[in-house]
C-alpha atoms as a PDB file:
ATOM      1  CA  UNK A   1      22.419  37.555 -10.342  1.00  0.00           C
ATOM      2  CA  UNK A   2      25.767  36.541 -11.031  1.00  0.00           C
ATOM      3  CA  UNK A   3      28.020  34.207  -9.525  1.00  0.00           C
ATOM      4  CA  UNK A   4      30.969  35.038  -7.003  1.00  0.00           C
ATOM      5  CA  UNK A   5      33.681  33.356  -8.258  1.00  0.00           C
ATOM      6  CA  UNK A   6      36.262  34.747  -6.209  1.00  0.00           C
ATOM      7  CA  UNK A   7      36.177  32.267  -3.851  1.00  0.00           C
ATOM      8  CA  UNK A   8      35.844  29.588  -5.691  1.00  0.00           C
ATOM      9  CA  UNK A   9      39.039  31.168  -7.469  1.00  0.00           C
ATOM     10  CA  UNK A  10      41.084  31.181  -4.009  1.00  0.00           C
ATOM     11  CA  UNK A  11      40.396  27.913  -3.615  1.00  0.00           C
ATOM     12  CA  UNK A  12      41.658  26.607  -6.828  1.00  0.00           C
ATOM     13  CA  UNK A  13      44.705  28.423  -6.109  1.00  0.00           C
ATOM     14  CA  UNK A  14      45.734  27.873  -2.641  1.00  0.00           C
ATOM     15  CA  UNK A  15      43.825  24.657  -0.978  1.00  0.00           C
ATOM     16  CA  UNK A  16      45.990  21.689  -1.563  1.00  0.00           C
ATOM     17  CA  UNK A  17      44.968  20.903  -5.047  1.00  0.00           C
ATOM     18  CA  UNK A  18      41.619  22.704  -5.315  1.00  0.00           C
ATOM     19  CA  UNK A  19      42.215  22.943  -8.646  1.00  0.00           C
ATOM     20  CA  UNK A  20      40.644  19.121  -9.516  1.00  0.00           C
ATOM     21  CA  UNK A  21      37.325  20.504  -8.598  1.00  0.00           C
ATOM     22  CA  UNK A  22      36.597  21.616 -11.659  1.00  0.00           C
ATOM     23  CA  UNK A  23      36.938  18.290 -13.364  1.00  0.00           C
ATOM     24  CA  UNK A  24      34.139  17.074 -11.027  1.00  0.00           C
ATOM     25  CA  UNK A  25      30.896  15.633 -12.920  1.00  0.00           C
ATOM     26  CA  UNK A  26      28.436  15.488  -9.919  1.00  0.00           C
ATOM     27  CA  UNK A  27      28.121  12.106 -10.259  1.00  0.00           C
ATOM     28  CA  UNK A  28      27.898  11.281  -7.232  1.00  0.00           C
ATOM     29  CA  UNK A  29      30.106   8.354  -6.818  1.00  0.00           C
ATOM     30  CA  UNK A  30      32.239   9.816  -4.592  1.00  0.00           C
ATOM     31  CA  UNK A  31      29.101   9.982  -1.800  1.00  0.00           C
ATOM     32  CA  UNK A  32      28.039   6.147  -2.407  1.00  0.00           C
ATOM     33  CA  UNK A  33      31.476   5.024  -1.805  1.00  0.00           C
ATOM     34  CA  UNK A  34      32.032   6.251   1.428  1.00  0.00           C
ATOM     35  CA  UNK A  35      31.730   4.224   4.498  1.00  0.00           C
ATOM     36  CA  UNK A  36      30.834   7.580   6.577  1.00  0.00           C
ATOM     37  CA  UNK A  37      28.501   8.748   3.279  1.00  0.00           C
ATOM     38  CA  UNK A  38      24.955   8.740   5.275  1.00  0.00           C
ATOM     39  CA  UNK A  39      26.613  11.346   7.679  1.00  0.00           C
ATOM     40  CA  UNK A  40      28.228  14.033   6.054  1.00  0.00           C
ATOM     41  CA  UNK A  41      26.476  17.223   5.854  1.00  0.00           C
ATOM     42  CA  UNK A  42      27.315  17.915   2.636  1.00  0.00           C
ATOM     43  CA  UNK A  43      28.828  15.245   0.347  1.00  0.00           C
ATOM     44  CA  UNK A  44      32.028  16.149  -1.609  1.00  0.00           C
ATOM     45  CA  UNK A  45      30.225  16.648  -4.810  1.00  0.00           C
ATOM     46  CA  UNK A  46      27.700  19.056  -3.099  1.00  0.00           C
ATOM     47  CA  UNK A  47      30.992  20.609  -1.260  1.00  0.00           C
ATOM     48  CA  UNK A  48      32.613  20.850  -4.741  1.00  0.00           C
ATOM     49  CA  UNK A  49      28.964  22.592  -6.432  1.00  0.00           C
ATOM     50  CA  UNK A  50      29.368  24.824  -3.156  1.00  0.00           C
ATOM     51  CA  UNK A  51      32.738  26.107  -3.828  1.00  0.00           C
ATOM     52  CA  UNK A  52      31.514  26.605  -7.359  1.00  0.00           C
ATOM     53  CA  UNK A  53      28.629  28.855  -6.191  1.00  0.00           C
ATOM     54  CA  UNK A  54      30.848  31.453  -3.981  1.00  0.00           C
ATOM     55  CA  UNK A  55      29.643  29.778  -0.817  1.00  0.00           C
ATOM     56  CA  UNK A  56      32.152  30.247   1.379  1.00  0.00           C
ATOM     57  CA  UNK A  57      30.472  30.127   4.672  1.00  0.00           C
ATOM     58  CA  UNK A  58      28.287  27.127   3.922  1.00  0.00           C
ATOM     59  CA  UNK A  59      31.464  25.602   2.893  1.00  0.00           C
ATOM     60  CA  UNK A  60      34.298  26.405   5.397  1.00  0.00           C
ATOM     61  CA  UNK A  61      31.506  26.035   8.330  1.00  0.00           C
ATOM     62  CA  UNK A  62      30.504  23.014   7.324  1.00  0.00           C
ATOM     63  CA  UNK A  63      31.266  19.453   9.367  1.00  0.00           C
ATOM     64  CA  UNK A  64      31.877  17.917   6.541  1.00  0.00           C
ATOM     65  CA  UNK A  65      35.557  18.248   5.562  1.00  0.00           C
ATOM     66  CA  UNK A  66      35.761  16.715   8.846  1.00  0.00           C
ATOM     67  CA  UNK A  67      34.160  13.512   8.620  1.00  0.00           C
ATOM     68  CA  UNK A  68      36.731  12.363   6.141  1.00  0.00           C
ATOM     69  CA  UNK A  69      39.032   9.349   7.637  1.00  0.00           C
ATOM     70  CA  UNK A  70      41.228   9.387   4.669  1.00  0.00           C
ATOM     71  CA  UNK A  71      39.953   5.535   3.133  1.00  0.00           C
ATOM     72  CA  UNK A  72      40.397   6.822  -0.268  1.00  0.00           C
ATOM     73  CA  UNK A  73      37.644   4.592  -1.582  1.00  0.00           C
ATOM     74  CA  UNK A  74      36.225   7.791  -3.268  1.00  0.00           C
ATOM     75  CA  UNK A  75      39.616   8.809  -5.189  1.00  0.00           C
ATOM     76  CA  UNK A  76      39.745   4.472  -6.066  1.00  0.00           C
ATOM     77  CA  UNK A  77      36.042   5.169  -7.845  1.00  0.00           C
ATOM     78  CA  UNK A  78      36.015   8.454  -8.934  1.00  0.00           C
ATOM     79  CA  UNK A  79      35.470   8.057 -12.762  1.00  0.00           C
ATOM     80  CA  UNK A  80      38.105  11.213 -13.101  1.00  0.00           C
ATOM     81  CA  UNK A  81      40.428  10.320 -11.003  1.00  0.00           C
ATOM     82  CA  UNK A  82      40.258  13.236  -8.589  1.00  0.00           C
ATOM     83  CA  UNK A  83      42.462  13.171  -5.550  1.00  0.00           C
ATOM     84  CA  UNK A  84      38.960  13.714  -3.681  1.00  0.00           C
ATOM     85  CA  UNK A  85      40.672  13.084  -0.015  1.00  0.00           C
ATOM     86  CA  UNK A  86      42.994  15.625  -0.832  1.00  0.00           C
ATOM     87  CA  UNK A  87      40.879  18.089  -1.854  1.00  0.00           C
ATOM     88  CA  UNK A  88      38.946  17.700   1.352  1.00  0.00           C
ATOM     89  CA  UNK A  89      41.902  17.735   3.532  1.00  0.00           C
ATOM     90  CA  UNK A  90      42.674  21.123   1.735  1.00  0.00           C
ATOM     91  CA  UNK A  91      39.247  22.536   2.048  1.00  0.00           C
ATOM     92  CA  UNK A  92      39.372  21.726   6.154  1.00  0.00           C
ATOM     93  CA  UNK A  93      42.830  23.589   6.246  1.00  0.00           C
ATOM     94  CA  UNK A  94      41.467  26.300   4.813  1.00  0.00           C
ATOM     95  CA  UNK A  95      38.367  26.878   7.307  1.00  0.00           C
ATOM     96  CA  UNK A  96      40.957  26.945  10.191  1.00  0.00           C
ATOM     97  CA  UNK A  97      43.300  29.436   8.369  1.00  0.00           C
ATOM     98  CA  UNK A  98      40.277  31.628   7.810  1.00  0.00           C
ATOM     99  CA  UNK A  99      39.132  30.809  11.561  1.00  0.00           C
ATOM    100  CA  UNK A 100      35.545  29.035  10.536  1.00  0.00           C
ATOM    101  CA  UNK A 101      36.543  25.589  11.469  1.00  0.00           C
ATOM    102  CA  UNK A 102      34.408  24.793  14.820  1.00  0.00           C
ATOM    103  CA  UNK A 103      37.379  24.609  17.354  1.00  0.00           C
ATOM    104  CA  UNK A 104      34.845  22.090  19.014  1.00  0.00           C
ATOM    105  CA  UNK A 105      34.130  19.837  15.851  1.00  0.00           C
ATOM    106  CA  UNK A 106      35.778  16.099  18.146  1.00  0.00           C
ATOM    107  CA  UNK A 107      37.268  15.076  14.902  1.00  0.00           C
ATOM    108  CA  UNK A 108      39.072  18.191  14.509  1.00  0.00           C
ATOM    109  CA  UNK A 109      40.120  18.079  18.098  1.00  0.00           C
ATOM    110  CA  UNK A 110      41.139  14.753  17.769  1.00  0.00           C
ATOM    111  CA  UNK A 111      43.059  15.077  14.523  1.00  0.00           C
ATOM    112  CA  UNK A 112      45.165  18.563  16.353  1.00  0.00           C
ATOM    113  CA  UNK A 113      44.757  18.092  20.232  1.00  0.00           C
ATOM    114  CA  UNK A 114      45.127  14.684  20.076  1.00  0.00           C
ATOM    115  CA  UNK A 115      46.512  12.373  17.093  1.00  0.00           C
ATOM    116  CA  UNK A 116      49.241  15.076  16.094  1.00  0.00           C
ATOM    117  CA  UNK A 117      50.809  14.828  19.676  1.00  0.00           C
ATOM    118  CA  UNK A 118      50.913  11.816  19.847  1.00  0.00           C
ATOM    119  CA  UNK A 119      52.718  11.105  16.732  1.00  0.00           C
ATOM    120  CA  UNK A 120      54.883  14.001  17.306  1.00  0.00           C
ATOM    121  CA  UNK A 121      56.183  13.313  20.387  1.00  0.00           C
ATOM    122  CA  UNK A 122      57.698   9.953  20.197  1.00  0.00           C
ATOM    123  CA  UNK A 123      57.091   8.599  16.315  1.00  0.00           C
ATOM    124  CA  UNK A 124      54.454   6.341  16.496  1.00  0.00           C
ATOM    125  CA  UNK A 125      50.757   5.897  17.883  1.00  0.00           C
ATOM    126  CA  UNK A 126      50.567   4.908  21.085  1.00  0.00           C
ATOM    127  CA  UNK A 127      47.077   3.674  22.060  1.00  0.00           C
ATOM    128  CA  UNK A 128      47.339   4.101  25.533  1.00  0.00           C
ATOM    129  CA  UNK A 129      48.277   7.824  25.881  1.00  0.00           C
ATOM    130  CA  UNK A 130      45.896   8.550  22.717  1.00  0.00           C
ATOM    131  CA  UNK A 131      42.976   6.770  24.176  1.00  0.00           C
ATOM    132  CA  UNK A 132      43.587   8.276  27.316  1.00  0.00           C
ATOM    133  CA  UNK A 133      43.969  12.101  25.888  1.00  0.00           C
ATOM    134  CA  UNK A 134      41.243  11.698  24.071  1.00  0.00           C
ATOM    135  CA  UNK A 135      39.313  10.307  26.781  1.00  0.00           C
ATOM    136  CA  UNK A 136      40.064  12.938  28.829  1.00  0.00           C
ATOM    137  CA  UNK A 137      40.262  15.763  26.880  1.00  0.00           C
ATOM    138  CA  UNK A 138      37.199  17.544  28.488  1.00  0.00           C
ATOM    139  CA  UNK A 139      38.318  16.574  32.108  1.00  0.00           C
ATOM    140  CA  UNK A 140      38.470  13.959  34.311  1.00  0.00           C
ATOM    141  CA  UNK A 141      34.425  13.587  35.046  1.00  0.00           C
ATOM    142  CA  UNK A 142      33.948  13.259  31.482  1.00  0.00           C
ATOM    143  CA  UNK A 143      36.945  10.982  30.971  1.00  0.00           C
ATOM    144  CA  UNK A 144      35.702   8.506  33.352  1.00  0.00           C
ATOM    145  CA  UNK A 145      32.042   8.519  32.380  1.00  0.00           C
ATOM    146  CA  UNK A 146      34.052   7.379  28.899  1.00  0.00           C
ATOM    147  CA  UNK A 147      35.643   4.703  30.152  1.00  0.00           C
ATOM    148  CA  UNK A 148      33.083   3.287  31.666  1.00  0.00           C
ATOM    149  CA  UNK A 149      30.957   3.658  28.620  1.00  0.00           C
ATOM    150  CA  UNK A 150      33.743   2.129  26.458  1.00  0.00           C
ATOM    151  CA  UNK A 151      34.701  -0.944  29.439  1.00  0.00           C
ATOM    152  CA  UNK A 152      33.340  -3.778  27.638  1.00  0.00           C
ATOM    153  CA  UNK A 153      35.422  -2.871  24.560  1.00  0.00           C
ATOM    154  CA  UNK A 154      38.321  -1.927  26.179  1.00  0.00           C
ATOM    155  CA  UNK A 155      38.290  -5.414  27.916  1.00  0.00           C
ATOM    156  CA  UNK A 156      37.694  -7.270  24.617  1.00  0.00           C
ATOM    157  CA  UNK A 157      40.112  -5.544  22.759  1.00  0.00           C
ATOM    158  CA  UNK A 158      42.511  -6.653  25.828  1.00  0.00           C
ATOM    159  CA  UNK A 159      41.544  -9.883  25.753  1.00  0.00           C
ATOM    160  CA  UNK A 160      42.244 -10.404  22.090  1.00  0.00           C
ATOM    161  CA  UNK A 161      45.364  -8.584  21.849  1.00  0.00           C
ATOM    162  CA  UNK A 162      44.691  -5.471  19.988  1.00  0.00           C
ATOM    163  CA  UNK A 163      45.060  -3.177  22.675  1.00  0.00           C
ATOM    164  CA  UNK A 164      48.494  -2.506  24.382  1.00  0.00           C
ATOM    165  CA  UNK A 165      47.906  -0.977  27.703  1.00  0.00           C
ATOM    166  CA  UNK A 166      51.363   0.357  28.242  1.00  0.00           C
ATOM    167  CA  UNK A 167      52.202   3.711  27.153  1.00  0.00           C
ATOM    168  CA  UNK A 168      54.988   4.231  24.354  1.00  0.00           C
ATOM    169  CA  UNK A 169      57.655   5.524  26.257  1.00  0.00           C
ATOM    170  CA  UNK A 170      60.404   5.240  24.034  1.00  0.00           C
ATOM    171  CA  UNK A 171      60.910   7.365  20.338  1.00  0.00           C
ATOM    172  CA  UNK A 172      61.150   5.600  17.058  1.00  0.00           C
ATOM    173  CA  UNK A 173      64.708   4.551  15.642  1.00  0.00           C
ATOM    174  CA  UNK A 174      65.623   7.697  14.119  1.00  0.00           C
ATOM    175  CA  UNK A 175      63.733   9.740  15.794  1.00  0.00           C
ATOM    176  CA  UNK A 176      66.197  13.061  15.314  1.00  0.00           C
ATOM    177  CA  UNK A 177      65.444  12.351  11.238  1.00  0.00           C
ATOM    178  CA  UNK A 178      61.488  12.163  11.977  1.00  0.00           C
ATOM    179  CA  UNK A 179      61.935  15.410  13.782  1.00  0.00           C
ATOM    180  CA  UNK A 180      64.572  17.000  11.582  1.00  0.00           C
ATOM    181  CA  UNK A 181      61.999  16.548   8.651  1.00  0.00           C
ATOM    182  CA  UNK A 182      58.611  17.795  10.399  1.00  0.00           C
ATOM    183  CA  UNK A 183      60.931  20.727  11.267  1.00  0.00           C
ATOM    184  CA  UNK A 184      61.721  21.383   7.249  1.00  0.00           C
ATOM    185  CA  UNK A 185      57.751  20.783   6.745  1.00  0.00           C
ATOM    186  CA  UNK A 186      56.791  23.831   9.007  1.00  0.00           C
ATOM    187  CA  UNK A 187      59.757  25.613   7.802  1.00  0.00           C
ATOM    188  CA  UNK A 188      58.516  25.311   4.587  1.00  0.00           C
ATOM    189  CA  UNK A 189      55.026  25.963   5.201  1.00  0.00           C
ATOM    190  CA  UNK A 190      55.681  29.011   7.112  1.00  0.00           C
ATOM    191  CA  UNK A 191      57.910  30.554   4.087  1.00  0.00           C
ATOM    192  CA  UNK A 192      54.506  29.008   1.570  1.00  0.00           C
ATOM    193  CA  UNK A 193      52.329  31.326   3.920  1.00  0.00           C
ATOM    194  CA  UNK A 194      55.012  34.790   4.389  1.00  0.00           C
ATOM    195  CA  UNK A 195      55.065  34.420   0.596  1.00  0.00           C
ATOM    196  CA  UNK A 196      50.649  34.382  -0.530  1.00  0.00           C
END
C-alpha cells in the first residue's frame, strides 16, 4: 500500500513553514526538551512522521499542537535548526481552518476566547480581566468554584507583588499604530486565503 502524500504535500505548502518537516531526523530531541514533553499526545517528531504518513485526522485532531507554550527550547536544540514552534503553531491553524480543532481543547479557548481579547482590546495583558475571563468562561458557578480552588495562590501572588488586581483600563501609547497594524495583518491574511 502506498503512501498518501497529498496531505503531507498541503502541508508543506500552506502551514506556516511546513516545509522544515522534511529536514526532521526523528531524533527525538525536540520531545526531551520540552518542559510540557510527558504530556503531549503525540510529540513533534511523531506529529512530523504523521504528516509524513497522510494522517490527517490523527494529526489535525490531535491535542497536541496545542500544548505548545511557545518556550522555543526545542528550536534552541534541534540539531537542524527547525523552527519546530512554528511549525506547530502552523499545524494548529490548520486543524481550525479545516474545522478539526476541538472548539473545547482550554488551551485553544484560552489562546482565541481569551488571551487574543485581551491583547486586542487595550495593548497589553491585563491579569485581572484575563484571569477573570478565563475564570469565568464557562459561567459564573464554575468561575467561582475556580477561585476558590486557586485562593491560596491568588493571595500569594498578591502578597508578593506579582499580581495586579486592577483591571487595565487604559490602551497602550500608540494604540491607533497597534491597531492600524493588526488591521494590515487580517487584511493581508484575508487576501493570502481569497488567493489559495
Amino acid at each position: 500500500m502506498a503512501y498518501d502524500l497529498s496531505f503531507a504535500k498541503e502541508v508543506y505548502k500552506t502551514s506556516e513553514v511546513g516545509y522544515w518537516i522534511k529536514m526532521c531526523m526523528q531524533c527525538g530531541v525536540c520531545a526531551g526538551s520540552c518542559p510540557l514533553g510527558p504530556h503531549w499526545e503525540h510529540s513533534p517528531r511523531q506529529l512530523f512522521q504523521l504528516v509524513r504518513a497522510g494522517k490527517m485526522e490523527e494529526v489535525l485532531k490531535s491535542d497536541s499542537m496545542w500544548m505548545c507554550t511557545s518556550c522555543y527550547n526545542c528550536i534552541v536544540r534541534c540539531p537542524r535548526g527547525l523552527p519546530i514552534t512554528h511549525i506547530v503553531h502552523g499545524l494548529a491553524r490548520l486543524a481550525v481552518e479545516k474545522g478539526m480543532a476541538d472548539p473545547k481543547q482550554p488551551t485553544r479557548r484560552f489562546a482565541v476566547e481569551v488571551f487574543w481579547d485581551n491583547i486586542t482590546s487595550t495593548g497589553r495583558v491585563g491579569e485581572a480581566g484575563l484571569t477573570m475571563k478565563l475564570y469565568f468562561i464557562d459561567g459564573i458557578g464554575p468561575g467561582i468554584q475556580r477561585g476558590l480552588e486557586m485562593k491560596n495562590q491568588a493571595l500569594g501572588m498578591l502578597k508578593t507583588k506579582r499580581l495586579n488586581p486592577i483591571p487595565f483600563r487604559s490602551k497602550i501609547k500608540g494604540f491607533a499604530g497597534f491597531k492600524a497594524m493588526l488591521d494590515k495583518a487580517f487584511e493581508l491574511e484575508a487576501k493570502k486565503e481569497s488567493n489559495a
